[in-house]
PDB file of N, CA and C in Angstrom:
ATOM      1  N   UNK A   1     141.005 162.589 106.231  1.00  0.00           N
ATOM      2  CA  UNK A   1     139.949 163.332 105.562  1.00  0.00           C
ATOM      3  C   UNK A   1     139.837 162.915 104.105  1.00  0.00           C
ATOM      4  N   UNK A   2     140.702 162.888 103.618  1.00  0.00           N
ATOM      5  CA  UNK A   2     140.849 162.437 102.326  1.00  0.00           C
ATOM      6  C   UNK A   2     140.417 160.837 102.196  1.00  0.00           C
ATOM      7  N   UNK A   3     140.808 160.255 103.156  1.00  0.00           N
ATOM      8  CA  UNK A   3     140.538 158.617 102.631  1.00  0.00           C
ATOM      9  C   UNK A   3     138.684 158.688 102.736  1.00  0.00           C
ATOM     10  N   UNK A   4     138.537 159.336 103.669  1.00  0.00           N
ATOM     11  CA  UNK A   4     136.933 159.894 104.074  1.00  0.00           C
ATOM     12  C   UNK A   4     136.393 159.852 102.810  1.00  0.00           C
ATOM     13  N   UNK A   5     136.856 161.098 101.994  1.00  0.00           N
ATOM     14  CA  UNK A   5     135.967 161.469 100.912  1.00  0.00           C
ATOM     15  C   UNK A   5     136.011 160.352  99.602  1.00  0.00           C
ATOM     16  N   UNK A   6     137.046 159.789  99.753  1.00  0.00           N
ATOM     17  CA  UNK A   6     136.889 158.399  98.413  1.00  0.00           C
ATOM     18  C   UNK A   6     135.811 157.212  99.048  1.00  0.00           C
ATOM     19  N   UNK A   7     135.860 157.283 100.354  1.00  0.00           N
ATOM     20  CA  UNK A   7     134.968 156.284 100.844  1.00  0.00           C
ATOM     21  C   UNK A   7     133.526 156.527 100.663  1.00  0.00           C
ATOM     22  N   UNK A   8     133.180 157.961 100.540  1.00  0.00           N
ATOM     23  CA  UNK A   8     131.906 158.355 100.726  1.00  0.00           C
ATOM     24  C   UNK A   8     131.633 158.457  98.907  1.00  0.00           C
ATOM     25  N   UNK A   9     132.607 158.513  98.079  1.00  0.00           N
ATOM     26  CA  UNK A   9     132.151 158.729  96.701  1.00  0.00           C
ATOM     27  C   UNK A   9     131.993 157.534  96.398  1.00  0.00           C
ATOM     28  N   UNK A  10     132.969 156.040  96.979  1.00  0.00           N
ATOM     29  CA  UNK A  10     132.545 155.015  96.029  1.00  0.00           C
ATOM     30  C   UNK A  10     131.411 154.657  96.600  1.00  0.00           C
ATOM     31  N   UNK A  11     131.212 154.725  98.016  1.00  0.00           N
ATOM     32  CA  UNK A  11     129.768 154.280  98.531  1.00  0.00           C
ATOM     33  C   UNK A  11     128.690 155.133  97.704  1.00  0.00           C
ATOM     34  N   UNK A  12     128.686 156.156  97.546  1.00  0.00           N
ATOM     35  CA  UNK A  12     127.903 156.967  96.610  1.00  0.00           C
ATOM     36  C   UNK A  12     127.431 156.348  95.080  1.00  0.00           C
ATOM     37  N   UNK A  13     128.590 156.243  94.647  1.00  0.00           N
ATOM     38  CA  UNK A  13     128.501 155.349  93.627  1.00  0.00           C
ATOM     39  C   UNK A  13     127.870 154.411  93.012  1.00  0.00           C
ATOM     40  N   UNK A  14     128.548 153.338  94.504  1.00  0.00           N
ATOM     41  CA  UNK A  14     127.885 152.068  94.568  1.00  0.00           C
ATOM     42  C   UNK A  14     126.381 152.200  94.863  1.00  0.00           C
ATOM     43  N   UNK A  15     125.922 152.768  95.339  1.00  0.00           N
ATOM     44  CA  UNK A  15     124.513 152.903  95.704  1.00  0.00           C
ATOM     45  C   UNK A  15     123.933 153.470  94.326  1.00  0.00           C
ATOM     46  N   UNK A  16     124.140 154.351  93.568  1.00  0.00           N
ATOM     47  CA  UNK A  16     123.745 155.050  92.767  1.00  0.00           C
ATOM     48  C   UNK A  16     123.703 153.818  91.485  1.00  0.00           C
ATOM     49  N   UNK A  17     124.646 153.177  91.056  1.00  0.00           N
ATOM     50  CA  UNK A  17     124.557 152.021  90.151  1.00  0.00           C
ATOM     51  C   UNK A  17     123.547 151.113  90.696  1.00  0.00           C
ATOM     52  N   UNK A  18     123.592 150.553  91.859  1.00  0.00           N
ATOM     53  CA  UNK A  18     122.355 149.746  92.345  1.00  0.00           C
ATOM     54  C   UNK A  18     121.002 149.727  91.958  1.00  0.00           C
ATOM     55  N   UNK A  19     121.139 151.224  92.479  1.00  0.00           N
ATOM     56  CA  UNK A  19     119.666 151.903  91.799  1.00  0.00           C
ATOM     57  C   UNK A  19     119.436 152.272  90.498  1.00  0.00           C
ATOM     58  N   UNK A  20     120.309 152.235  89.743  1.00  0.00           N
ATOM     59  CA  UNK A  20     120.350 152.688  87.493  1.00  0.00           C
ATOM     60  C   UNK A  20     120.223 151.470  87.626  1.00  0.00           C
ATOM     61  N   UNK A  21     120.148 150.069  88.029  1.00  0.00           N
ATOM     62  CA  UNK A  21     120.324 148.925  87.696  1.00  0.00           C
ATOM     63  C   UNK A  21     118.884 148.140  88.111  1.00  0.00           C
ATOM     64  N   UNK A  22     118.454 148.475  88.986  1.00  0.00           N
ATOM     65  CA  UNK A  22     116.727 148.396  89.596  1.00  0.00           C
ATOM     66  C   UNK A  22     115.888 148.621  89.013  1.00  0.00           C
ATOM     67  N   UNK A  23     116.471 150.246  88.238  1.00  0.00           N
ATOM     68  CA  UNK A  23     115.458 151.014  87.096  1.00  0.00           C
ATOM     69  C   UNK A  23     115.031 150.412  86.230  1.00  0.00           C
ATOM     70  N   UNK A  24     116.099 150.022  85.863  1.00  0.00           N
ATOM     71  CA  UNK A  24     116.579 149.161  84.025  1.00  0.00           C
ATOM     72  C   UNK A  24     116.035 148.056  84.050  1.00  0.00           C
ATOM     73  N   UNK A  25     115.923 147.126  84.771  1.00  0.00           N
ATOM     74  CA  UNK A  25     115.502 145.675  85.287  1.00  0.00           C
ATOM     75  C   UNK A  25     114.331 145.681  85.885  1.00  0.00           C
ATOM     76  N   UNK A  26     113.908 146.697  86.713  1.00  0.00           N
ATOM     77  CA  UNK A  26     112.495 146.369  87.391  1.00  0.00           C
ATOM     78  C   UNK A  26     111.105 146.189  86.171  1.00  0.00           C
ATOM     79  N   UNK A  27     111.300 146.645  84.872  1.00  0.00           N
ATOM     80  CA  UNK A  27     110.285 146.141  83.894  1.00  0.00           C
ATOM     81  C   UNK A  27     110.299 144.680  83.789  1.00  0.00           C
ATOM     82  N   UNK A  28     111.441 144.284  83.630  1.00  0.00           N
ATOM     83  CA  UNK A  28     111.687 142.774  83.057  1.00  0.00           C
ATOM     84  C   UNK A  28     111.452 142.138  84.034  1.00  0.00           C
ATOM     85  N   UNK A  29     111.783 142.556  85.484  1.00  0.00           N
ATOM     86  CA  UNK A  29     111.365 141.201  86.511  1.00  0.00           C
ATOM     87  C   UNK A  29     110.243 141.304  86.526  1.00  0.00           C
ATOM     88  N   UNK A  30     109.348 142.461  86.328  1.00  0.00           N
ATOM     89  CA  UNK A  30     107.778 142.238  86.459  1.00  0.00           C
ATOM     90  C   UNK A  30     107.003 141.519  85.682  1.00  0.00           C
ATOM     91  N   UNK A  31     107.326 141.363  84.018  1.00  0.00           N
ATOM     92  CA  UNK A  31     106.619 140.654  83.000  1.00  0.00           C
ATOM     93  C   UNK A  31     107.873 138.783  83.691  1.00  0.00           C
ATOM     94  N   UNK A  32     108.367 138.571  84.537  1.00  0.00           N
ATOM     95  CA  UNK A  32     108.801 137.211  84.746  1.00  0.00           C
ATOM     96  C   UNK A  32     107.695 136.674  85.689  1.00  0.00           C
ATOM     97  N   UNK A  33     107.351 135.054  85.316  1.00  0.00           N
ATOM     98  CA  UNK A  33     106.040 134.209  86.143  1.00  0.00           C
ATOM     99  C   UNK A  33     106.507 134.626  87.500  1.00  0.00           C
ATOM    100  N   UNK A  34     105.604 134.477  87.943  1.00  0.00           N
ATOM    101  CA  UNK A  34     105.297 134.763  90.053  1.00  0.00           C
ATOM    102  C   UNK A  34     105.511 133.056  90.569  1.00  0.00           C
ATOM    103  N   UNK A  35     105.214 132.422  89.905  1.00  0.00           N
ATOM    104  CA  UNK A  35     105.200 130.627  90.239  1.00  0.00           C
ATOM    105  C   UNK A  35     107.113 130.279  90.689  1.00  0.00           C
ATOM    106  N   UNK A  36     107.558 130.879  90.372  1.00  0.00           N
ATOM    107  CA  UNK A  36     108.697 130.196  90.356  1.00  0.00           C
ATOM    108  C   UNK A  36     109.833 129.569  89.102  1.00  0.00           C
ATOM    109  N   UNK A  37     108.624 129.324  88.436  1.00  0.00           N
ATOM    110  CA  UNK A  37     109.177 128.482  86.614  1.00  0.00           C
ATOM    111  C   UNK A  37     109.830 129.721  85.694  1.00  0.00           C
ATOM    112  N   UNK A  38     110.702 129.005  84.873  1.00  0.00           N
ATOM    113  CA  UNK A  38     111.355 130.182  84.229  1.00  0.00           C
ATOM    114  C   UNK A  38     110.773 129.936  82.919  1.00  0.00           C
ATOM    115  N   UNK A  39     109.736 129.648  82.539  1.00  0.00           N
ATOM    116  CA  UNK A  39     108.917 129.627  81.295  1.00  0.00           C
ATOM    117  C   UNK A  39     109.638 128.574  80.488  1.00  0.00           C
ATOM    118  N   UNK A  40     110.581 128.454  80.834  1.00  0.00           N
ATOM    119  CA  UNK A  40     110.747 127.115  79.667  1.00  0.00           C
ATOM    120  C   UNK A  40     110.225 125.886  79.818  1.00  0.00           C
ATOM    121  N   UNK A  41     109.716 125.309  78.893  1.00  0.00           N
ATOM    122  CA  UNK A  41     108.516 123.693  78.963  1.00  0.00           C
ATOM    123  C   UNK A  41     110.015 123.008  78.973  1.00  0.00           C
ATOM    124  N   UNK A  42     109.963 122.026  80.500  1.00  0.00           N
ATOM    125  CA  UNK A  42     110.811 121.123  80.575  1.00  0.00           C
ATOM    126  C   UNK A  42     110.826 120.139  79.785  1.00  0.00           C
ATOM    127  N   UNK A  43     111.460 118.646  79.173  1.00  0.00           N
ATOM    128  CA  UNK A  43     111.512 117.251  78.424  1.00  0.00           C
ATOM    129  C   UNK A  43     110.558 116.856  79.284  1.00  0.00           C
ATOM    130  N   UNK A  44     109.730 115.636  78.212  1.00  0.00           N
ATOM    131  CA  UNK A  44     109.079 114.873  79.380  1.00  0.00           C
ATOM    132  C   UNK A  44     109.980 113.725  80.398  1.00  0.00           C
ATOM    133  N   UNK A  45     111.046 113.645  80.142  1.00  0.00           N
ATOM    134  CA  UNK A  45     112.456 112.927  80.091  1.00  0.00           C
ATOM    135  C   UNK A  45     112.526 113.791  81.765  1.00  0.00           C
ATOM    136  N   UNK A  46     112.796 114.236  81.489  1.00  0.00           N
ATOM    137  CA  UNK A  46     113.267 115.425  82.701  1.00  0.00           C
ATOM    138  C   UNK A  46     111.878 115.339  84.246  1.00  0.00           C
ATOM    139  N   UNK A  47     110.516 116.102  83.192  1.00  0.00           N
ATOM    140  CA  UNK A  47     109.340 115.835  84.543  1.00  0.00           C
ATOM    141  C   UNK A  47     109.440 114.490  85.083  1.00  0.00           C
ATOM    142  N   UNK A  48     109.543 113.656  84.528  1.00  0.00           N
ATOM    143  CA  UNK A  48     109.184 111.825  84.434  1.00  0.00           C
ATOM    144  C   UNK A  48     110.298 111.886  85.759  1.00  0.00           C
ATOM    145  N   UNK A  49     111.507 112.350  85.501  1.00  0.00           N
ATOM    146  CA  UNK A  49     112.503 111.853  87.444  1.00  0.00           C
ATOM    147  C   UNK A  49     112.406 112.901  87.955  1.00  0.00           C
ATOM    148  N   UNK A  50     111.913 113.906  87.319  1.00  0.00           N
ATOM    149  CA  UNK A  50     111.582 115.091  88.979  1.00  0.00           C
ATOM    150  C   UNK A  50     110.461 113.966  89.411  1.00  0.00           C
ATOM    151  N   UNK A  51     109.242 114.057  88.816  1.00  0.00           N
ATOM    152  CA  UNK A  51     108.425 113.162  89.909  1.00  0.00           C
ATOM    153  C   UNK A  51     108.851 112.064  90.544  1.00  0.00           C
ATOM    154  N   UNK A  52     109.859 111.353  89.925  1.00  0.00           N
ATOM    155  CA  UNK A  52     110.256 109.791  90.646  1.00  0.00           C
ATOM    156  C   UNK A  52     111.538 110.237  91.699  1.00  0.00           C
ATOM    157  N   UNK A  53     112.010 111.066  91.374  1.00  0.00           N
ATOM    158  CA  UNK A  53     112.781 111.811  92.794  1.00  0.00           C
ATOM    159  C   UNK A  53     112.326 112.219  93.627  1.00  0.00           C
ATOM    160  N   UNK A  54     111.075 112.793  93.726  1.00  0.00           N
ATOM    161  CA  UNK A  54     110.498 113.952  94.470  1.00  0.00           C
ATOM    162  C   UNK A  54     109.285 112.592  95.296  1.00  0.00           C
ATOM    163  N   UNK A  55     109.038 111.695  94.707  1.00  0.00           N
ATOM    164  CA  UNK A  55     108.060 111.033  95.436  1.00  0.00           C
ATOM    165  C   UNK A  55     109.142 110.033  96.122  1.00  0.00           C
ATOM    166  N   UNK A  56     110.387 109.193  96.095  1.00  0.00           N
ATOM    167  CA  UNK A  56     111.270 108.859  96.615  1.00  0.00           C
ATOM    168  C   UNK A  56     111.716 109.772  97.605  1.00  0.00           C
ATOM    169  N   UNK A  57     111.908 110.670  97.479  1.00  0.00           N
ATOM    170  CA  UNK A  57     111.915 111.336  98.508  1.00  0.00           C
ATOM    171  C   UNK A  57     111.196 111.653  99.604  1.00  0.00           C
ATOM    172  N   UNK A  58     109.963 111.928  99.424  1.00  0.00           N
ATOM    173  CA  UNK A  58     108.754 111.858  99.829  1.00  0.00           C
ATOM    174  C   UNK A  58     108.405 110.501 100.785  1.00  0.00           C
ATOM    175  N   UNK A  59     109.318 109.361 100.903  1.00  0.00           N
ATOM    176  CA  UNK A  59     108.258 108.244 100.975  1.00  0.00           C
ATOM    177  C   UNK A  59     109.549 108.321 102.553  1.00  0.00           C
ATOM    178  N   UNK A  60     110.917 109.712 102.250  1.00  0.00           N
ATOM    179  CA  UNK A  60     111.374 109.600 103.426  1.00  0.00           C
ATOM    180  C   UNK A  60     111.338 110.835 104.498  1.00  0.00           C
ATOM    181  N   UNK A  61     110.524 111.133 103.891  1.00  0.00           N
ATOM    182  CA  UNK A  61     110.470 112.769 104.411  1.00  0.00           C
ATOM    183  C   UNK A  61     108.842 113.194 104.930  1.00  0.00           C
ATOM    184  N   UNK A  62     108.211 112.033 105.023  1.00  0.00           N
ATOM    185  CA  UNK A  62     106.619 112.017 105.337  1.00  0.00           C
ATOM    186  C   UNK A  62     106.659 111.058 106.417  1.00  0.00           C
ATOM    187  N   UNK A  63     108.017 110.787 106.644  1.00  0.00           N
ATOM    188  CA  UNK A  63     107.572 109.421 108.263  1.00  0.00           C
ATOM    189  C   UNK A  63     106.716 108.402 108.214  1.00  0.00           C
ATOM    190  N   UNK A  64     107.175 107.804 106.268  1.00  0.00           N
ATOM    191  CA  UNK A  64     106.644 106.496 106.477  1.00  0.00           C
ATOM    192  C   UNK A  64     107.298 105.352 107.029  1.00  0.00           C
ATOM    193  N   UNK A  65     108.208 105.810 106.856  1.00  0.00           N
ATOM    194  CA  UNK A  65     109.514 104.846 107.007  1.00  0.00           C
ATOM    195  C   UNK A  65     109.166 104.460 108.854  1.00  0.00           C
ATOM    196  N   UNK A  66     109.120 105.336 109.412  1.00  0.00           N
ATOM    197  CA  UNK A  66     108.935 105.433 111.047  1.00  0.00           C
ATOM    198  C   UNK A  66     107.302 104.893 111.093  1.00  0.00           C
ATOM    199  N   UNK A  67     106.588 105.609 110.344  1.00  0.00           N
ATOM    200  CA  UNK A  67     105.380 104.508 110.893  1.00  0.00           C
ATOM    201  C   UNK A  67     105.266 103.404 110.446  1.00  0.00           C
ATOM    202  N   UNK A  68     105.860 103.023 109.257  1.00  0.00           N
ATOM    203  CA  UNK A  68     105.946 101.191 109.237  1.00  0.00           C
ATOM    204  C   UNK A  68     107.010 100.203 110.447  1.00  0.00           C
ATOM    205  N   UNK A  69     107.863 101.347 110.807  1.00  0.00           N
ATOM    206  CA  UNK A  69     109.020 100.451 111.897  1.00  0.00           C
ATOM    207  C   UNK A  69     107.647 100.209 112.891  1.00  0.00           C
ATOM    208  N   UNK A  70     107.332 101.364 113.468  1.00  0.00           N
ATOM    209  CA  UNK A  70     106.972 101.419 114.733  1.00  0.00           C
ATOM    210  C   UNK A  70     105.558 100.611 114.455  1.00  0.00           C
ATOM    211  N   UNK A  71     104.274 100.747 113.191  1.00  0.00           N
ATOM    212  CA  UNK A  71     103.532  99.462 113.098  1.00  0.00           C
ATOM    213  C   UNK A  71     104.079  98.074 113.165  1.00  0.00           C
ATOM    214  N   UNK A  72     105.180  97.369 112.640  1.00  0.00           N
ATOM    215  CA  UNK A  72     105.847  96.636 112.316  1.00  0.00           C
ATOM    216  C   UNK A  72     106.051  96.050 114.114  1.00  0.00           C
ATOM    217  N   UNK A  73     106.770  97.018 114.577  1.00  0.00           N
ATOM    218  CA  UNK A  73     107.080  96.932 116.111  1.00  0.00           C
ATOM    219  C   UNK A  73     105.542  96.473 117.263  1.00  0.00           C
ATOM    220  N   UNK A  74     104.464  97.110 116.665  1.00  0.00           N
ATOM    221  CA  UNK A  74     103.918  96.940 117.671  1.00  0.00           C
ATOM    222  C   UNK A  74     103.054  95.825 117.219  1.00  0.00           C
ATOM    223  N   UNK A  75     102.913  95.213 116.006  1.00  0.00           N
ATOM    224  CA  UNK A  75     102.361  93.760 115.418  1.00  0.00           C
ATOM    225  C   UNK A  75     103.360  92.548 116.438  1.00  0.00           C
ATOM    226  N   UNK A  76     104.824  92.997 116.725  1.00  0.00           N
ATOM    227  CA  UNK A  76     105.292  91.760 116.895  1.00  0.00           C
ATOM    228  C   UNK A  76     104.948  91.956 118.885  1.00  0.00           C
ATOM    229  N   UNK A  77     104.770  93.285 119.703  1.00  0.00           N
ATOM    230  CA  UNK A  77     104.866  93.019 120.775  1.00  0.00           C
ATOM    231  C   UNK A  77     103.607  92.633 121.154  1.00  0.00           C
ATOM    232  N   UNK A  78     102.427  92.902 120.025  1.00  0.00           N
ATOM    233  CA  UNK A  78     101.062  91.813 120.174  1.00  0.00           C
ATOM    234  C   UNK A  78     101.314  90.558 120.577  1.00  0.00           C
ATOM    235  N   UNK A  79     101.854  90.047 119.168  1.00  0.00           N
ATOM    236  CA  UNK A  79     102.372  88.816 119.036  1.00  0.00           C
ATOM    237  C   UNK A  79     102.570  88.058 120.524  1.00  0.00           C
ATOM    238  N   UNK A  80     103.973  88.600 120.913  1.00  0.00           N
ATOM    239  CA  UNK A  80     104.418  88.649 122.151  1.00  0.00           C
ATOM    240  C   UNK A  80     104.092  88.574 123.262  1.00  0.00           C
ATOM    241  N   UNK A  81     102.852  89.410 123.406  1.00  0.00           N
ATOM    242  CA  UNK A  81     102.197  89.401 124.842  1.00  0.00           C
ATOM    243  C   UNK A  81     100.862  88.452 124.162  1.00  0.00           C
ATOM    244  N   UNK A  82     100.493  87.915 123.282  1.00  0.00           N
ATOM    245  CA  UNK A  82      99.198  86.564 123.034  1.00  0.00           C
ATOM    246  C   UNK A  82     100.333  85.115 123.651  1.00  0.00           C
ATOM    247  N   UNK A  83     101.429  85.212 123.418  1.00  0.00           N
ATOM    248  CA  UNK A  83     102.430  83.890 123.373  1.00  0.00           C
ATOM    249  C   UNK A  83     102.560  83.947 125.011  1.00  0.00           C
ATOM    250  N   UNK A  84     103.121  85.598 125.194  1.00  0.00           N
ATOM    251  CA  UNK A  84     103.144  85.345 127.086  1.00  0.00           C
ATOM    252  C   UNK A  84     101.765  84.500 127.654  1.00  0.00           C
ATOM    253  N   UNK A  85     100.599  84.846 127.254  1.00  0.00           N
ATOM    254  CA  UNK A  85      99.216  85.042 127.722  1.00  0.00           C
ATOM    255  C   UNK A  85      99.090  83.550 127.833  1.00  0.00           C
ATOM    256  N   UNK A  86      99.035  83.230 126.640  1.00  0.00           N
ATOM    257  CA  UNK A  86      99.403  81.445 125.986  1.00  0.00           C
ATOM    258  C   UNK A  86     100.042  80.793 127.411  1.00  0.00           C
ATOM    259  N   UNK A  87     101.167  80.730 127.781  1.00  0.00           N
ATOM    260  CA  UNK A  87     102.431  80.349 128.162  1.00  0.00           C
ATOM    261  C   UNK A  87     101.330  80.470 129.703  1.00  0.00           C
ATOM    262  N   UNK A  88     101.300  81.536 130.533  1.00  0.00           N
ATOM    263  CA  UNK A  88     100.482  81.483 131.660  1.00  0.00           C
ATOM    264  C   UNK A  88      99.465  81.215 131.682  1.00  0.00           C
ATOM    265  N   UNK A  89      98.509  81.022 130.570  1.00  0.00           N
ATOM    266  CA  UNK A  89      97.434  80.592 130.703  1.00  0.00           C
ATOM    267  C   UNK A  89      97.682  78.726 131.199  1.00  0.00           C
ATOM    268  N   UNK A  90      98.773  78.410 130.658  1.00  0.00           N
ATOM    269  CA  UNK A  90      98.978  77.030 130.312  1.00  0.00           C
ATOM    270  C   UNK A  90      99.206  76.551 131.838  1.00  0.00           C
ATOM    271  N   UNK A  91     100.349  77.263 132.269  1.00  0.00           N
ATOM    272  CA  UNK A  91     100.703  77.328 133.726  1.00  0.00           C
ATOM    273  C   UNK A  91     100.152  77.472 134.886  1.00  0.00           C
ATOM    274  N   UNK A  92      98.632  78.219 134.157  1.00  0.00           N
ATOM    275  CA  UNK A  92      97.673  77.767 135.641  1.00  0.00           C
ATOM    276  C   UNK A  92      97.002  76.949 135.489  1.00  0.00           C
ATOM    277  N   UNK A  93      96.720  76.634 134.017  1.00  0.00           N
ATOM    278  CA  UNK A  93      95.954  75.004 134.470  1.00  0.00           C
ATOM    279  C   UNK A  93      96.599  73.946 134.888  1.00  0.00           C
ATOM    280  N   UNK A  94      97.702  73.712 134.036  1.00  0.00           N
ATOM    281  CA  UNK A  94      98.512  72.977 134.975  1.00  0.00           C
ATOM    282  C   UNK A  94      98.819  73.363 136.780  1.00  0.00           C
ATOM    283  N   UNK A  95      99.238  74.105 136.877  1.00  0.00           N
ATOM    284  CA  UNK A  95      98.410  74.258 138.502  1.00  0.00           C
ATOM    285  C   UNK A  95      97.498  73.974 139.227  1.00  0.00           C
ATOM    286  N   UNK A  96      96.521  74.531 138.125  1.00  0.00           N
ATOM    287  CA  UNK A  96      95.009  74.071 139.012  1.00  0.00           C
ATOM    288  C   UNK A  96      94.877  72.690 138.708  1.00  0.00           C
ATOM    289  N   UNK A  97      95.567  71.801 138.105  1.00  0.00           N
ATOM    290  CA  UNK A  97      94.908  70.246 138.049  1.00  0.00           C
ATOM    291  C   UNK A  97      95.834  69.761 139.131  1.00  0.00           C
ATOM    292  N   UNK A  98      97.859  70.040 139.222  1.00  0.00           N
ATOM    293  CA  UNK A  98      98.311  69.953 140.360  1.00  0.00           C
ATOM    294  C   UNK A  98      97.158  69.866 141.496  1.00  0.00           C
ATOM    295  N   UNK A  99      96.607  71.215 141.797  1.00  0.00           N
ATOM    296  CA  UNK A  99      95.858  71.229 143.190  1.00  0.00           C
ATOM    297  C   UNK A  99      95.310  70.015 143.244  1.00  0.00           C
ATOM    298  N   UNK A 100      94.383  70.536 142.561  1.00  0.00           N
ATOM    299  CA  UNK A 100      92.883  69.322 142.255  1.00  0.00           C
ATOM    300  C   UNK A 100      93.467  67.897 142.620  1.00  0.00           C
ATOM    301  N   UNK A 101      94.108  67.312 142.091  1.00  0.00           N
ATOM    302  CA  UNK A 101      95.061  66.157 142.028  1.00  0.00           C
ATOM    303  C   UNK A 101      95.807  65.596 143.494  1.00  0.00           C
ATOM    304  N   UNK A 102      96.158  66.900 144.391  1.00  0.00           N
ATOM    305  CA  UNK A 102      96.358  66.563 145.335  1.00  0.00           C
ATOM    306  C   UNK A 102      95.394  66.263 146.439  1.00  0.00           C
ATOM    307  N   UNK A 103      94.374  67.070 146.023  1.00  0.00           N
ATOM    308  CA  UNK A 103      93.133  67.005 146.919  1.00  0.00           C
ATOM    309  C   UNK A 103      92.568  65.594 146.883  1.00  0.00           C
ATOM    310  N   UNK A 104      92.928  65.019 145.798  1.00  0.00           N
ATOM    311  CA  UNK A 104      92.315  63.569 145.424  1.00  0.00           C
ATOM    312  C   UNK A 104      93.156  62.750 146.088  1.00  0.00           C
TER     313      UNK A 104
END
């Protein structure tokens, strides 16, 4: 019973400071920007590699990287199937003059 009642006063407590502390502070978080920024004007030192980080980053996090493999990939299986095309095209004329040739 007793350990009861210290449990229920510091929880009491604790709740009660939470809230004197909400009071006190809820002016000041309201006059703080809604954007996110904490009002201080960054170096231009500073914006200059957020942007060169943030677009480096960007160049891996937008799936360029995957659509240049996979363009890259499908330039060479063009390639590939004009050279097959090539290659059998070659193979039936040579065939067809075989025939021809024998017929003679």
């Amino acid at each position: 019973m007793t350990i009861e009642l210290i449990f229920l006063i510091v929880f009491i407590s604790s709740i009660g400071g939470a809230i004197l502390i909400l009071i006190k502070k809820a002016p000041i978080l309201s006059t703080m920007p809604k954007n996110g920024s904490s009002g201080i004007k960054k170096h231009k030192i500073v914006l200059i590699a957020e942007g060169r980080i943030k677009s480096f980053l960007a160049f891996f996090s937008d799936g360029i990287i995957l659509h240049k493999f996979l363009s890259w990939t499908k330039c060479r299986v063009i390639k590939f199937e004009t050279w097959i095309d090539e290659v059998l095209h070659g193979i039936r004329n040579k065939a067809k003059q075989n025939k021809l040739n024998k017929k003679k």
